[in-house]
Protein backbone atom coordinates (compact mmCIF):
# COMPACT_ATOMS: atom_id res chain seq x y z
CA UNK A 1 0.00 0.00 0.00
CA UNK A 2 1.36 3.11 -1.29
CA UNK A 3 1.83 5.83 1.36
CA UNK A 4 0.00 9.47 1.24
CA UNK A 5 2.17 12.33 1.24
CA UNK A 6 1.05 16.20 1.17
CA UNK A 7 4.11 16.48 -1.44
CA UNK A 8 3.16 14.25 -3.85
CA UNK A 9 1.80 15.10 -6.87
CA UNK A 10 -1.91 14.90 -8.21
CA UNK A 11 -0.35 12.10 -10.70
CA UNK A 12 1.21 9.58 -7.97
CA UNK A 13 -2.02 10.18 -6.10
CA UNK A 14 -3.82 8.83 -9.03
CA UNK A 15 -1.76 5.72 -10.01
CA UNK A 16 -2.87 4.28 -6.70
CA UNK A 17 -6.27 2.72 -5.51
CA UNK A 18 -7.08 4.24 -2.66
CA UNK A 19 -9.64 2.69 -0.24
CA UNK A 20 -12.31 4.81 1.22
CA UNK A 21 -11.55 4.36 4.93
CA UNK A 22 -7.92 5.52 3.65
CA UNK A 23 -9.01 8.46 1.86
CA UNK A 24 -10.88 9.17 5.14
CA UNK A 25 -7.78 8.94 7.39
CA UNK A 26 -5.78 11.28 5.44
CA UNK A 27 -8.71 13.83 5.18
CA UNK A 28 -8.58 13.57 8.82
CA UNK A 29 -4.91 13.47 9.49
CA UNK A 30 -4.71 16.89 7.09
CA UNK A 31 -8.18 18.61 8.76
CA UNK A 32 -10.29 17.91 5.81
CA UNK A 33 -13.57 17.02 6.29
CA UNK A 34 -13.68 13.15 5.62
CA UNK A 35 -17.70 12.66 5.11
CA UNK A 36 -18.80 12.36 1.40
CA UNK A 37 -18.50 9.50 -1.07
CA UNK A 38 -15.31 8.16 -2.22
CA UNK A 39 -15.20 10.25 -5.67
CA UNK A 40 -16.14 13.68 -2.85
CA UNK A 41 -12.65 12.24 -0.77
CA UNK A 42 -10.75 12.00 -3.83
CA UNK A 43 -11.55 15.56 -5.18
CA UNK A 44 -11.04 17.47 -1.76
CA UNK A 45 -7.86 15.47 -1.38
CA UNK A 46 -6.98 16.42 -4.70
CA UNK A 47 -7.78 20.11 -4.11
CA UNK A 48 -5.62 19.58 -0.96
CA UNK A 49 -2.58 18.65 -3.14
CA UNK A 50 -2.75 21.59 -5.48
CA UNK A 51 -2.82 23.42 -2.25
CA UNK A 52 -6.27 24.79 -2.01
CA UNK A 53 -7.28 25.77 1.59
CA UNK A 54 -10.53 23.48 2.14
CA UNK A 55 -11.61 24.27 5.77
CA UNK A 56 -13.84 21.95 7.44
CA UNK A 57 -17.43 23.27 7.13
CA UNK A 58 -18.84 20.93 9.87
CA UNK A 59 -16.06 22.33 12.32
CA UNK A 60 -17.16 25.74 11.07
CA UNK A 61 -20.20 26.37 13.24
CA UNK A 62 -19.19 28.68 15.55
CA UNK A 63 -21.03 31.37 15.67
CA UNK A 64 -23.70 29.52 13.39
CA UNK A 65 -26.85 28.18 14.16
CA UNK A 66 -27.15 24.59 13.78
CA UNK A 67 -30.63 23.66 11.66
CA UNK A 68 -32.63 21.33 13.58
CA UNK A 69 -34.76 18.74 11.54
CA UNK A 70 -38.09 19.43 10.89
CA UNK A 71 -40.72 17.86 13.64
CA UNK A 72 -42.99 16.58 11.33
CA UNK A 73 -42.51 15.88 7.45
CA UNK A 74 -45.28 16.79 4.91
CA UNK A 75 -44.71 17.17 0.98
CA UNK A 76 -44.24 20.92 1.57
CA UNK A 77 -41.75 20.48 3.83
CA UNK A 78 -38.47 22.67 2.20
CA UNK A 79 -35.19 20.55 2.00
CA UNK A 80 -32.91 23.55 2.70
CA UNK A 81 -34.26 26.04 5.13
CA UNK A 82 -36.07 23.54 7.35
CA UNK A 83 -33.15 21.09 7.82
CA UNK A 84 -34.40 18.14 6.18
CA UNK A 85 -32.44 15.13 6.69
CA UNK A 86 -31.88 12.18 5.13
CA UNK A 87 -32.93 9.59 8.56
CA UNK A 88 -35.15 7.18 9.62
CA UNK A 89 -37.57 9.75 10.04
CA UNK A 90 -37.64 10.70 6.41
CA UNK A 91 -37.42 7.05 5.23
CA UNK A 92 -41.00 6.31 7.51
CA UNK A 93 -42.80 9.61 5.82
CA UNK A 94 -41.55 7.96 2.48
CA UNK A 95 -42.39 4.06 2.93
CA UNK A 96 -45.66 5.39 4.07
CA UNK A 97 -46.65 8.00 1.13
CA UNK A 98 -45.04 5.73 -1.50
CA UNK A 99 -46.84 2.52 0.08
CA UNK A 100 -43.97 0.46 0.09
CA UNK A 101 -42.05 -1.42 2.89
CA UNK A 102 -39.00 -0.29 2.56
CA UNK A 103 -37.30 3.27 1.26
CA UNK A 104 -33.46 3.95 0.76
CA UNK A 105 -31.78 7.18 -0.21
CA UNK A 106 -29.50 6.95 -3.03
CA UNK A 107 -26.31 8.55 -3.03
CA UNK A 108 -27.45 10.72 -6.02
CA UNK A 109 -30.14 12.19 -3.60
CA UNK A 110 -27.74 12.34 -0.87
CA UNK A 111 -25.33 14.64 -3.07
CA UNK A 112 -27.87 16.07 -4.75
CA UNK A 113 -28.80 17.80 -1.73
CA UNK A 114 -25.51 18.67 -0.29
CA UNK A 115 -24.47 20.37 -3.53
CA UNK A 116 -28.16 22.58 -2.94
CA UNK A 117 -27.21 23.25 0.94
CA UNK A 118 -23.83 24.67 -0.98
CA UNK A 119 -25.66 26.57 -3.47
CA UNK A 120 -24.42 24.15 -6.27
CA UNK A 121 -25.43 23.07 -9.42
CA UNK A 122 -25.69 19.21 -9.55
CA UNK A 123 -26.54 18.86 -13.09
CA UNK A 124 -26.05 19.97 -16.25
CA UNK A 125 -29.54 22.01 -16.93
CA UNK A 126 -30.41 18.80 -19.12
């Protein structure tokens, strides 16, 4: 198993399989933030090596009101500004409306909605 250094370059990073509990350690040894899928790791670690300052946002919240989740879920609940969370919560409302017995969230929705808490485009507008 290759070993991460914060010299090496973007190239040597990528002619090595990197597992995801690895990428997480070294996010975490180098104050990353090491939530997000593997491809998420790879890119902030990436960003990292060109040396792009990528502070924490979860460590970030002093000063900053945490959003709680809403108490009860309806189909106008608002992802964003009521704190909607992907949980076990959610899952019931869905298994319920849908009429199934069980509900998963994909990792699509799961970024899909991270990339609208940071005001990101997920898509392509197609």
């Amino acid at each position: 198993m290759r070993q991460f250094h914060p010299d090496m370059t973007i190239q040597e990073f990528e002619q090595h399989y990197w597992y995801k509990e690895n990428l997480k350690r070294i996010c975490r040894e180098h104050n990353l933030s090491s939530h997000g899928t593997k491809a998420e790791l790879e890119d902030r670690i990436k960003r990292f090596l060109q040396g792009e300052i990528i502070p924490d946002k979860r460590k970030q919240s002093s000063g900053q009101r945490k959003r709680k989740s809403p108490a009860e879920i309806s189909l106008d609940t608002k992802l964003i500004p009521d704190g909607f969370k992907f949980n076990q919560k959610a899952r019931e409302f869905f298994k319920a409306y849908y009429k199934v017995s069980k509900f998963s969230f994909t990792k699509e929705m799961a970024s899909a909605l991270r990339d609208a808490e940071q005001g990101r485009s997920g898509h392509d507008g197609s």
